[in-house]
Protein backbone atom coordinates (compact mmCIF):
# COMPACT_ATOMS: atom_id res chain seq x y z
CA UNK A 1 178.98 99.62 105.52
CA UNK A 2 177.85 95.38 105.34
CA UNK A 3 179.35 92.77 107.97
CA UNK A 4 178.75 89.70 108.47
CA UNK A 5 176.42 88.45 111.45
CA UNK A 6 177.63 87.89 115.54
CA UNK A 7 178.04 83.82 115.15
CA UNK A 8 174.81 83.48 117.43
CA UNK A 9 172.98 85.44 114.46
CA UNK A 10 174.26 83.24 111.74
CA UNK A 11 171.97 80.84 111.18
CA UNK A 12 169.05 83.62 111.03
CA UNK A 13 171.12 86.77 109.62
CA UNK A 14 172.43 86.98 106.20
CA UNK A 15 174.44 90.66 106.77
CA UNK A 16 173.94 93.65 108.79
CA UNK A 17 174.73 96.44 107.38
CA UNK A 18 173.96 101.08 108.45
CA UNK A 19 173.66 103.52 105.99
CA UNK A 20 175.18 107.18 107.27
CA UNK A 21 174.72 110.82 106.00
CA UNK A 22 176.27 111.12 102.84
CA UNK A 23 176.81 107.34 101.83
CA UNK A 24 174.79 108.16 98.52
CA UNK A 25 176.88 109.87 95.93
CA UNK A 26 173.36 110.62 93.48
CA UNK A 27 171.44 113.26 93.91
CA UNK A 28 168.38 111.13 93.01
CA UNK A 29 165.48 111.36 95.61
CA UNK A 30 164.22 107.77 94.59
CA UNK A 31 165.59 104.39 94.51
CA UNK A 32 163.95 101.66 92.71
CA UNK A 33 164.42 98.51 95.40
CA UNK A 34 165.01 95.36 92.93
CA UNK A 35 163.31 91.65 94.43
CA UNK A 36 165.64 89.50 95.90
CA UNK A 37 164.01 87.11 97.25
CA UNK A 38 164.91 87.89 100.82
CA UNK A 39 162.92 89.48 103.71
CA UNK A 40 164.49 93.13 105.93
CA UNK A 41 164.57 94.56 109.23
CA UNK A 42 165.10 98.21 109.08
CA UNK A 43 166.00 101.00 111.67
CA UNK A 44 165.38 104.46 110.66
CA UNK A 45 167.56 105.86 113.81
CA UNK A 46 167.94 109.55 112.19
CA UNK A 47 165.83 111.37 109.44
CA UNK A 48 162.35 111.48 108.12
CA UNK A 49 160.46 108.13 108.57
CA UNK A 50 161.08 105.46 105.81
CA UNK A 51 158.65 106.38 102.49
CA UNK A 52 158.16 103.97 99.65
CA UNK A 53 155.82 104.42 96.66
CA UNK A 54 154.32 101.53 94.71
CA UNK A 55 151.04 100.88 92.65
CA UNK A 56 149.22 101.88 95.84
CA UNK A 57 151.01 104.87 96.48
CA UNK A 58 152.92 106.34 93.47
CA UNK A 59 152.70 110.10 94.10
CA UNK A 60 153.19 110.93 97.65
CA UNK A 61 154.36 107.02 99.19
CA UNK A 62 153.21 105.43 102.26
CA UNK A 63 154.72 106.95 105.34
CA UNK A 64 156.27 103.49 107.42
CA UNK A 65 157.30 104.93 110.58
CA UNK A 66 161.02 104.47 111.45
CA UNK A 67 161.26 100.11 112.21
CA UNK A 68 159.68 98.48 109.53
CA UNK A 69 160.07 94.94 108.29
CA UNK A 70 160.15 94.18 104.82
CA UNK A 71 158.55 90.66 103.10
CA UNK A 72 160.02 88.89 100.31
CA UNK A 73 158.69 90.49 96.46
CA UNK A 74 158.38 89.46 93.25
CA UNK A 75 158.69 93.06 92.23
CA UNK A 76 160.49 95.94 92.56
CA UNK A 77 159.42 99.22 94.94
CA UNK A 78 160.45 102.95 95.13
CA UNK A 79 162.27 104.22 98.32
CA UNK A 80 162.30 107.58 99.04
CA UNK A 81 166.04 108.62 99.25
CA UNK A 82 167.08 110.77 102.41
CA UNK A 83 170.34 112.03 102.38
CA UNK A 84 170.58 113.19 106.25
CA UNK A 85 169.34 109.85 107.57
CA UNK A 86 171.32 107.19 109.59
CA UNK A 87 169.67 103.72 108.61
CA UNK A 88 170.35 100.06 110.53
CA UNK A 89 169.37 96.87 109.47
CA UNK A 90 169.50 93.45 108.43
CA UNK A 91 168.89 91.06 105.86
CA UNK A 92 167.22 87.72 107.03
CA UNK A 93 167.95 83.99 106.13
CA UNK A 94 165.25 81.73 105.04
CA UNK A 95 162.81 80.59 107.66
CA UNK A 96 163.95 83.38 110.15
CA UNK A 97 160.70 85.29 110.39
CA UNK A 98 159.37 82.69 112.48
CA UNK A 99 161.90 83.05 114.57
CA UNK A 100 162.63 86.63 115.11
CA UNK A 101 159.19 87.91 113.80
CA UNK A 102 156.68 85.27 115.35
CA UNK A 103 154.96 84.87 111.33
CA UNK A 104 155.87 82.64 108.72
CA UNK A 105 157.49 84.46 105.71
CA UNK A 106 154.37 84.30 103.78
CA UNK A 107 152.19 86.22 105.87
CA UNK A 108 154.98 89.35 105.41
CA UNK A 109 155.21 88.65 101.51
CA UNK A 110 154.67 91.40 98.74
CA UNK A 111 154.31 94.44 102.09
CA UNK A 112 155.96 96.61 104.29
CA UNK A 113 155.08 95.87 108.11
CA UNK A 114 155.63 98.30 110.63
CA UNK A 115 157.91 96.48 113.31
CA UNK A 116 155.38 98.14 116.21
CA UNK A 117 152.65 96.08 114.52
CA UNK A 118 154.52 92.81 115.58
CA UNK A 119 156.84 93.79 118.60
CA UNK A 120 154.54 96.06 120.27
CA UNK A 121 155.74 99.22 122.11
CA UNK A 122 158.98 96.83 122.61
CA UNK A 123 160.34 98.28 118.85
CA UNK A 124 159.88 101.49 119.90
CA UNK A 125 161.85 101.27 123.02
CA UNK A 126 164.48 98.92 121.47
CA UNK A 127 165.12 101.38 118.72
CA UNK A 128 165.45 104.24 121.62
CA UNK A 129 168.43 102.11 123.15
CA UNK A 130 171.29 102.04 120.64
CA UNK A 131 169.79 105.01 118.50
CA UNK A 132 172.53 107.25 119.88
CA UNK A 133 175.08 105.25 119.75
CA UNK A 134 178.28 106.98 118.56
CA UNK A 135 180.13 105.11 115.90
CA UNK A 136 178.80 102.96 112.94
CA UNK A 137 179.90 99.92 114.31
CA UNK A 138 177.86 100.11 117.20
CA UNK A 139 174.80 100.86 115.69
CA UNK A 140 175.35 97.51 113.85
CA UNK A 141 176.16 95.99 117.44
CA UNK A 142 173.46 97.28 119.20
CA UNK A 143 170.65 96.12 116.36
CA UNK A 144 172.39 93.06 116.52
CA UNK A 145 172.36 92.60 120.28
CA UNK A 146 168.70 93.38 120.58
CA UNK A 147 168.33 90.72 117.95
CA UNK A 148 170.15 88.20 120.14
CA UNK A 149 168.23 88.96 123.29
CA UNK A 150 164.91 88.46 121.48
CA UNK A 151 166.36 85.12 120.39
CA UNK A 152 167.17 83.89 124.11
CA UNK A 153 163.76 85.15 125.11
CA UNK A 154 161.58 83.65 122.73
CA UNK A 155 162.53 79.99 122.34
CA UNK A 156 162.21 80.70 118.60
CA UNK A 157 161.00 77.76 116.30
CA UNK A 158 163.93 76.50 113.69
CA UNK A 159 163.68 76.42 110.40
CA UNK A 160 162.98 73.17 108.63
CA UNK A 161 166.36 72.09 107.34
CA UNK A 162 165.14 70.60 104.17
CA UNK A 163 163.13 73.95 102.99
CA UNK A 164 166.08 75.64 104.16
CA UNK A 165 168.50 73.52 101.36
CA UNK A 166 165.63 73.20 98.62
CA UNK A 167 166.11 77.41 99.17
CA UNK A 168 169.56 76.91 98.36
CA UNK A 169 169.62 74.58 96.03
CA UNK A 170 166.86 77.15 94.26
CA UNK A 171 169.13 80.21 94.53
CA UNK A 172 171.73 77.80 92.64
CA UNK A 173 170.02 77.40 89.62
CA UNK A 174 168.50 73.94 90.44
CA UNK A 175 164.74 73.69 88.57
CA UNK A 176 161.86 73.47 90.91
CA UNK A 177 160.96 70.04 89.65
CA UNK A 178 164.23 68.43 90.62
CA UNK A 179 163.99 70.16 94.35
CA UNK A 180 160.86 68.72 94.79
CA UNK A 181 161.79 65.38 93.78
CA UNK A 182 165.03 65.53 96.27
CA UNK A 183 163.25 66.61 98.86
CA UNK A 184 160.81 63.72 99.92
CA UNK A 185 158.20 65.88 99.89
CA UNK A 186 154.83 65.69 97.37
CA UNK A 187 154.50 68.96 95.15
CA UNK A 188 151.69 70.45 97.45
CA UNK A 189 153.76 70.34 100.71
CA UNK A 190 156.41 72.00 99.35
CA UNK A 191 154.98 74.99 97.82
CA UNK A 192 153.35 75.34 100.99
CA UNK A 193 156.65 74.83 103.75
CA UNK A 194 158.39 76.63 101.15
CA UNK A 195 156.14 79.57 100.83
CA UNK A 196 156.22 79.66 104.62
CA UNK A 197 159.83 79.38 104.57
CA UNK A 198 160.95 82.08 102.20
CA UNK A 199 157.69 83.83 101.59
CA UNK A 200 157.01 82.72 97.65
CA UNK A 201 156.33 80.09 96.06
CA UNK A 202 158.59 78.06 94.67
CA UNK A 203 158.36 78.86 90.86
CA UNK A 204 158.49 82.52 91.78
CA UNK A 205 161.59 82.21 94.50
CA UNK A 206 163.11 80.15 91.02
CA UNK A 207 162.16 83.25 89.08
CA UNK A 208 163.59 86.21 91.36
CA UNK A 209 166.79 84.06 91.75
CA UNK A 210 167.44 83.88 88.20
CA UNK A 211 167.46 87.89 88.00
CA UNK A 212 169.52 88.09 90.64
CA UNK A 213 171.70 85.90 88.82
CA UNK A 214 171.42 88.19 85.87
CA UNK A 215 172.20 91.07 87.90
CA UNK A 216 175.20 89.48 89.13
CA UNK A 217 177.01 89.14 85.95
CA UNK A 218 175.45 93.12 84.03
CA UNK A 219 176.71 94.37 87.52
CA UNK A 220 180.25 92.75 87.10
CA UNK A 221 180.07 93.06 83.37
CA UNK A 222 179.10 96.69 83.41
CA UNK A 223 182.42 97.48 85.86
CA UNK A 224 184.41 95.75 83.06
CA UNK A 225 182.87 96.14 80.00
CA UNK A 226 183.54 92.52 78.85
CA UNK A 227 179.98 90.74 78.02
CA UNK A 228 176.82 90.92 75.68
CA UNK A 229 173.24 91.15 77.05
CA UNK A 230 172.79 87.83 74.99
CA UNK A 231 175.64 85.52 77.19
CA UNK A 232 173.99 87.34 80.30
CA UNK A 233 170.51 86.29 79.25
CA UNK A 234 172.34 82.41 78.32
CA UNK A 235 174.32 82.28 81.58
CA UNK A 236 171.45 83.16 83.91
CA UNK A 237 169.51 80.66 82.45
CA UNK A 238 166.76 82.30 80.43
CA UNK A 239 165.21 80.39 77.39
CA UNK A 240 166.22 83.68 75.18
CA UNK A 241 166.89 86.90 75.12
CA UNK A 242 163.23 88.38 74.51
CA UNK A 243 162.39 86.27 77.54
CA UNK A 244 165.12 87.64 79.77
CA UNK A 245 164.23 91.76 78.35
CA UNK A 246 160.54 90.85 79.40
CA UNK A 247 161.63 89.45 83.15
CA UNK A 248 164.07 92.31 83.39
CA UNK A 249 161.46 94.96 83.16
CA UNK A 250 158.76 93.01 85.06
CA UNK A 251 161.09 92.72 87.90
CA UNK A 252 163.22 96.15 87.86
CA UNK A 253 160.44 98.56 86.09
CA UNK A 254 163.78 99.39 83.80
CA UNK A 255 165.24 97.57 80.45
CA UNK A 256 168.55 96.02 80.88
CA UNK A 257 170.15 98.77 78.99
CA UNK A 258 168.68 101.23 81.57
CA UNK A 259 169.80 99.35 83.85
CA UNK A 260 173.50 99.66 82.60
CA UNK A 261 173.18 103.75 82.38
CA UNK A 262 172.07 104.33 85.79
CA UNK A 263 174.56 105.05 88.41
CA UNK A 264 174.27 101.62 90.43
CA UNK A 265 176.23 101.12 93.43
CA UNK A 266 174.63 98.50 94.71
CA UNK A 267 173.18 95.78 92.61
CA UNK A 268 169.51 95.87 93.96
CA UNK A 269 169.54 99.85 94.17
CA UNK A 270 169.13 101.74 91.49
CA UNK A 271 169.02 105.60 91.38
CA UNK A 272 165.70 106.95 89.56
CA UNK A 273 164.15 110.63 89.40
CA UNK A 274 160.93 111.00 91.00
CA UNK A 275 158.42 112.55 88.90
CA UNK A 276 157.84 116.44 89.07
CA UNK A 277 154.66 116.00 91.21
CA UNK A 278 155.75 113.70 93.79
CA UNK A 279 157.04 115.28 97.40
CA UNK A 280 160.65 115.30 97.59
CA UNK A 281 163.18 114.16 100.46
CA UNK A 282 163.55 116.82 103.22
């Protein structure tokens, strides 16, 4: 279940969104997480603390604790799938770390950050407040109501409006060369408000957006059946198709025909077995 943010939230929230018992039809205990480009906030209210597994941690995962915040990737991660968990949380705009996590975007980039780590004992008692509440919808209200509260309590910095449109105009398919130029600034200070702003640099940000352009169009192709990997590669804007195969895998740890077989739901989660020797889900 996704909604869109309490007005107050809107300039800082992209969607909330709570994950119930039972919301995952495959029996998969792994999801591969695919980069978008954007930042988390996740609640764990329910279940086994969050798990991921990446080049680190590929057998048994790192163990996150249940509030952990997530920084913008260039790559995808495995998420340990838990089937009797209830799960809160929220996706963030650009430039709202500063705000609601008191770090620029770039210090959270490419990690998992346990929410204690930055709140204090405050996350722990915040989660402890709405944890029980009774219906979906509340669970959304309540994250989103602590959200608010920190808001009036911190005096929060904004986000600089012009990294906040060159992140747009990125996400749009605009080339980093003509955002810098409409933006006033020289090519150093903007990779670096950027960076700060989203949590990649520029040419990266460009990159991830692209895929998730791609994605887009397999994930409405694939429900239809009407398109060719090579139009998909053309209309995201990749040179060729070699160069959007190579991206593809870099990016998702699958081909696009892979891709295509697994049972997707949700564009930037994709079912995967875990290998024999890993632990499983409870």
């Amino acid at each position: 279940m996704q909604q869109l943010p309490h007005p107050s939230l809107a300039g800082f929230i992209k969607s909330v969104w709570v994950g119930m018992p039972g919301d995952t039809a495959s029996p998969a205990s792994r999801e591969h997480i695919l980069p978008s480009g954007e930042m988390h906030l996740v609640f764990r209210l329910r279940g086994p603390e969050i798990r991921i597994f990446d080049d680190q941690h590929p057998a048994d995962g790192l163990g996150l604790g249940h509030a952990v915040v997530g920084g913008a990737r260039a790559g995808f991660y495995a998420k340990e799938v838990a089937g009797t968990s209830e799960t809160v949380g929220v996706q963030l705009m650009p430039g709202a770390a500063l705000a609601l996590l008191g770090l620029p975007a770039n210090e959270l980039a490419g990690q998992h950050t346990r929410l204690e780590d930055l709140w204090g004992n405050s996350a722990r008692w915040m989660r402890e407040q709405w944890a029980e509440a009774a219906t979906p919808a509340q669970k959304m209200q309540g994250l989103q109501g602590i959200l608010r509260a920190r808001l009036k309590s911190t005096s929060p910095s904004v986000a600089s409006p012009a990294m906040v449109w060159a992140a747009a105009q990125l996400k749009a398919g605009a080339t980093v060369r003509q955002t810098v130029a409409q933006s006033g600034y020289s090519h150093r200070q903007f990779i670096r408000l950027l960076s700060q702003c989203v949590g990649l640099p520029p040419k990266q940000y460009s990159r991830v957006q692209r895929f998730q352009r791609a994605l887009a169009l397999l994930h409405r192709g694939g429900a239809t059946g009407t398109f060719s990997l090579v139009n998909v590669a053309q209309d995201a804007g990749y040179s060729d198709q070699p160069h959007f195969n190579r991206e593809f895998r870099q990016f998702s740890g699958l081909t696009p025909e892979q891709y295509l077989r697994a049972p997707v739901v949700s564009p930037n989660h994709v079912p995967v077995p875990a290998p024999p020797f890993a632990r499983q889900a409870p």
